[in-house]
Protein backbone atom coordinates (compact mmCIF):
# COMPACT_ATOMS: atom_id res chain seq x y z
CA UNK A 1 64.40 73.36 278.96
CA UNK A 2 65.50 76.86 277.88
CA UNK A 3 68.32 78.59 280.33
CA UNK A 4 68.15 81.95 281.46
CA UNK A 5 71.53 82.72 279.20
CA UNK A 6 69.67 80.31 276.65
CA UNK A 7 66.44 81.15 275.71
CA UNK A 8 65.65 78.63 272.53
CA UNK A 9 64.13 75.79 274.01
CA UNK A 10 64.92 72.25 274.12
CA UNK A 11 65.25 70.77 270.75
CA UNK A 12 66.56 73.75 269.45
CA UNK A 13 62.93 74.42 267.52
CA UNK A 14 62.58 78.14 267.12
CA UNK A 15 59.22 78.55 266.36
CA UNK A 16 58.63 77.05 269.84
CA UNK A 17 60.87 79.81 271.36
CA UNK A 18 57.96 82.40 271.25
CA UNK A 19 56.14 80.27 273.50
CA UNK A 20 58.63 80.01 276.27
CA UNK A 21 60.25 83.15 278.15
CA UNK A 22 63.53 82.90 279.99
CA UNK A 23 63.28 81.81 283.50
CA UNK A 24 59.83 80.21 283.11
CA UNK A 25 61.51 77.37 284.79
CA UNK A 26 62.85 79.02 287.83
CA UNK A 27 59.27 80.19 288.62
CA UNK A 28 57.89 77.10 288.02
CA UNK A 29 56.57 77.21 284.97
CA UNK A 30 56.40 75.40 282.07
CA UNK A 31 55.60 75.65 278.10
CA UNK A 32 51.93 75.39 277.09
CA UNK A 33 50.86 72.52 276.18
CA UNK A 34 49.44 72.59 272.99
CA UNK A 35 46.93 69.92 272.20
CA UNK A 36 48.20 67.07 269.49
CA UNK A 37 46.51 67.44 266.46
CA UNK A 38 43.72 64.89 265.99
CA UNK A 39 44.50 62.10 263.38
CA UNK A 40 40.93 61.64 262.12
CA UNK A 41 40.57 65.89 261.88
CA UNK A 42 43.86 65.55 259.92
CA UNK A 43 42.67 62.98 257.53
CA UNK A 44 39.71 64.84 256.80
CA UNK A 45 40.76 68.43 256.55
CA UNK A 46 43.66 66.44 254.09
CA UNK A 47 40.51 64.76 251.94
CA UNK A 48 38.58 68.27 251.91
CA UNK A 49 41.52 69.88 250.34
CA UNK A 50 41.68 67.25 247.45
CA UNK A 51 37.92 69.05 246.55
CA UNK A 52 38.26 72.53 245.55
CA UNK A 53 34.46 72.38 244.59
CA UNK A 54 33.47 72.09 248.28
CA UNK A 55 31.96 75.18 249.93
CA UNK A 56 32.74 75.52 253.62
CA UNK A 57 29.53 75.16 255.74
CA UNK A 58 30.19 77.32 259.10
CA UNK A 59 29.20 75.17 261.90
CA UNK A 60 25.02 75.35 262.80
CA UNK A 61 24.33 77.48 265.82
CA UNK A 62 21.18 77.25 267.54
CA UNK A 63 18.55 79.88 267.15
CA UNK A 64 16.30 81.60 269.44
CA UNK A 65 13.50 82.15 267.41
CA UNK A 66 10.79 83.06 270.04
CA UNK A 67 13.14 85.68 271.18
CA UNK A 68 13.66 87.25 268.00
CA UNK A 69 10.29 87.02 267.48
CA UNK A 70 9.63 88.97 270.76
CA UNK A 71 12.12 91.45 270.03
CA UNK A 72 10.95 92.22 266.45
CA UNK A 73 7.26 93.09 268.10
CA UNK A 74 8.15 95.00 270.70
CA UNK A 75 10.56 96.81 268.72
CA UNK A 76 7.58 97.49 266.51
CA UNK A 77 6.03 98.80 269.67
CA UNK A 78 8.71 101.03 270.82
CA UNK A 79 8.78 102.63 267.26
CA UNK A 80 5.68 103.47 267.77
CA UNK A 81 5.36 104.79 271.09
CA UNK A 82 8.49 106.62 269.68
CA UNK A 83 6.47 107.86 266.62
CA UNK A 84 3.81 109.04 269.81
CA UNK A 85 6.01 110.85 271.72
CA UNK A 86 7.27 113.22 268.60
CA UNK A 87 3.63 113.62 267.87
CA UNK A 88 3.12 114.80 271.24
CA UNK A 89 5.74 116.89 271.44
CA UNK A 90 3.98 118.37 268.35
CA UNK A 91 1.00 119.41 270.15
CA UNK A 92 2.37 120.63 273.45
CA UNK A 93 4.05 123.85 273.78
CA UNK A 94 6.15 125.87 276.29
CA UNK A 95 4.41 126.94 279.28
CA UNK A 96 6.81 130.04 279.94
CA UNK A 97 8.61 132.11 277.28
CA UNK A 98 11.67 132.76 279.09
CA UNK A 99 14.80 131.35 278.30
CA UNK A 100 15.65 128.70 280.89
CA UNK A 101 12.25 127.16 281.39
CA UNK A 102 12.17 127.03 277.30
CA UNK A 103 15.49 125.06 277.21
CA UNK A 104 14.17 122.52 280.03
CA UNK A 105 11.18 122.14 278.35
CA UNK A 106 12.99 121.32 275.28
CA UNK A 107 15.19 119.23 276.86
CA UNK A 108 12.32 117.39 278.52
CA UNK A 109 10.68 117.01 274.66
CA UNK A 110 13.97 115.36 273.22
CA UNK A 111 14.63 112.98 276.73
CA UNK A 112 10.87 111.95 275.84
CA UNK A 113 11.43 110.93 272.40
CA UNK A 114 14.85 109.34 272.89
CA UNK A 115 13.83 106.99 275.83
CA UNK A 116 12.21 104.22 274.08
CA UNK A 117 14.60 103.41 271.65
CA UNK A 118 17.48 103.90 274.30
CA UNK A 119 15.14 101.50 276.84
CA UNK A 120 14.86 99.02 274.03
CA UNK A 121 18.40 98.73 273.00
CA UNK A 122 19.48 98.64 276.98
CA UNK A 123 16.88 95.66 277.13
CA UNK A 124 18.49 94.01 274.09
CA UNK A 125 22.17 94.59 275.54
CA UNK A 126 21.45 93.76 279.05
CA UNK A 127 19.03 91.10 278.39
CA UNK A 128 20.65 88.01 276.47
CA UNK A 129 19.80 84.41 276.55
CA UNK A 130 16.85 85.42 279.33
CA UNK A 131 13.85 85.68 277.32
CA UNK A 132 11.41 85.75 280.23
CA UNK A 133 13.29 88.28 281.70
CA UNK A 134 13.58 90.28 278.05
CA UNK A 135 9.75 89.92 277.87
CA UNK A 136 8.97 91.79 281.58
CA UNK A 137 11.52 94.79 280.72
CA UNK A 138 9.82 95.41 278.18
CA UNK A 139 6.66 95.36 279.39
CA UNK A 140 7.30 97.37 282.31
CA UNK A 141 9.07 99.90 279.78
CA UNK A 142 5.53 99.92 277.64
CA UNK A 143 4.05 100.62 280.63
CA UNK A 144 6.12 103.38 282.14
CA UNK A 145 6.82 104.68 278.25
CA UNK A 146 3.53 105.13 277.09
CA UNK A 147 3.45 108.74 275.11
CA UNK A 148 -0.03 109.52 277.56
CA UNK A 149 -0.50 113.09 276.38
CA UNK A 150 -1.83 111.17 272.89
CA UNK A 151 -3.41 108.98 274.74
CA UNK A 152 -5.49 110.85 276.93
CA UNK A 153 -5.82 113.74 274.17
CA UNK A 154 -7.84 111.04 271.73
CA UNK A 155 -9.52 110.00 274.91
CA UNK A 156 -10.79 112.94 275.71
C-alpha cells in the first residue's frame, strides 16, 4: 500500500495513484475496488468492433404511455383555460382609475393568466412515476383554475 512519504501505490502503477490518497491506510481505508471487467462483455464489445457497419442501439427503456397520454390532454386543457383567462382579462376592466388599485388589478390579470401553465409544469415536475397522483392534481387544478368570468359571462 502507498506510504504517507510514498504516495504511488503498490505495484508502482500510476494510473492507479489517482485513486488512492496518502494516508488512506492510516484511517482505514482502502482503494476502490473496481469491478473486473466481464470476459463475455469483453468478447463481445471485441466482436462489435470488427463491424464498423453496426449502429449502436441505446438500451430500450420502458415507456409510460398512459401518462403521456394524460399529460398531452390536460396540457391541451390548461392551454385552454390559459387561452380563457387572457380572454377574460379582455373583457374585464379596472374598477378604480387610480394608480395603485390599477397596478393590483393588473397584477391580478397577469397572476391569472400565468397560473395554469405554472400549475401544470409544477404537476409535471413534482409528479413523476405517480400517474394517479398526476391525474388528481390536475384535476383539482381544472377545478380551482377554471377562467369563470367566461364561463358564467356565456352562461348568462
Amino acid at each position: 500500500m502507498a506510504s504517507p512519504t510514498d504516495p504511488t501505490p503498490e505495484g508502482g502503477d500510476v494510473d492507479d495513484e489517482a485513486l488512492t490518497w496518502a494516508g488512506d491506510e492510516e484511517q482505514g481505508r482502502r482503494r476502490p475496488r473496481l469491478a473486473a471487467p466481464d470476459p463475455a462483455e469483453e468478447s463481445t464489445l471485441e466482436s462489435a468492433g470488427d463491424d464498423e457497419d453496426q449502429e449502436f442501439e441505446p438500451p430500450a427503456t420502458p415507456r409510460d404511455v398512459p401518462g403521456a397520454a394524460l399529460a398531452v390532454v390536460f396540457g391541451i386543457l390548461y392551454l385552454a383555460i390559459t387561452v380563457g383567462w387572457i380572454y377574460s382579462v379582455q373583457l374585464t376592466a379596472a374598477p378604480s382609475a387610480d394608480l395603485f388599485p390599477e397596478v393590483v388589478w393588473q397584477f391580478g390579470e397577469f397572476t391569472a393568466m400565468v397560473a395554469a401553465p405554472i400549475w401544470f409544469a409544477a404537476v409535471i415536475a413534482l409528479t413523476r412515476d405517480r400517474p394517479a397522483l398526476r391525474a388528481g392534481w390536475f384535476a383539482l387544478g381544472v377545478g380551482l383554475l377554471l377562467p369563470w368570468p367566461v364561463l358564467l359571462g356565456l352562461a348568462g
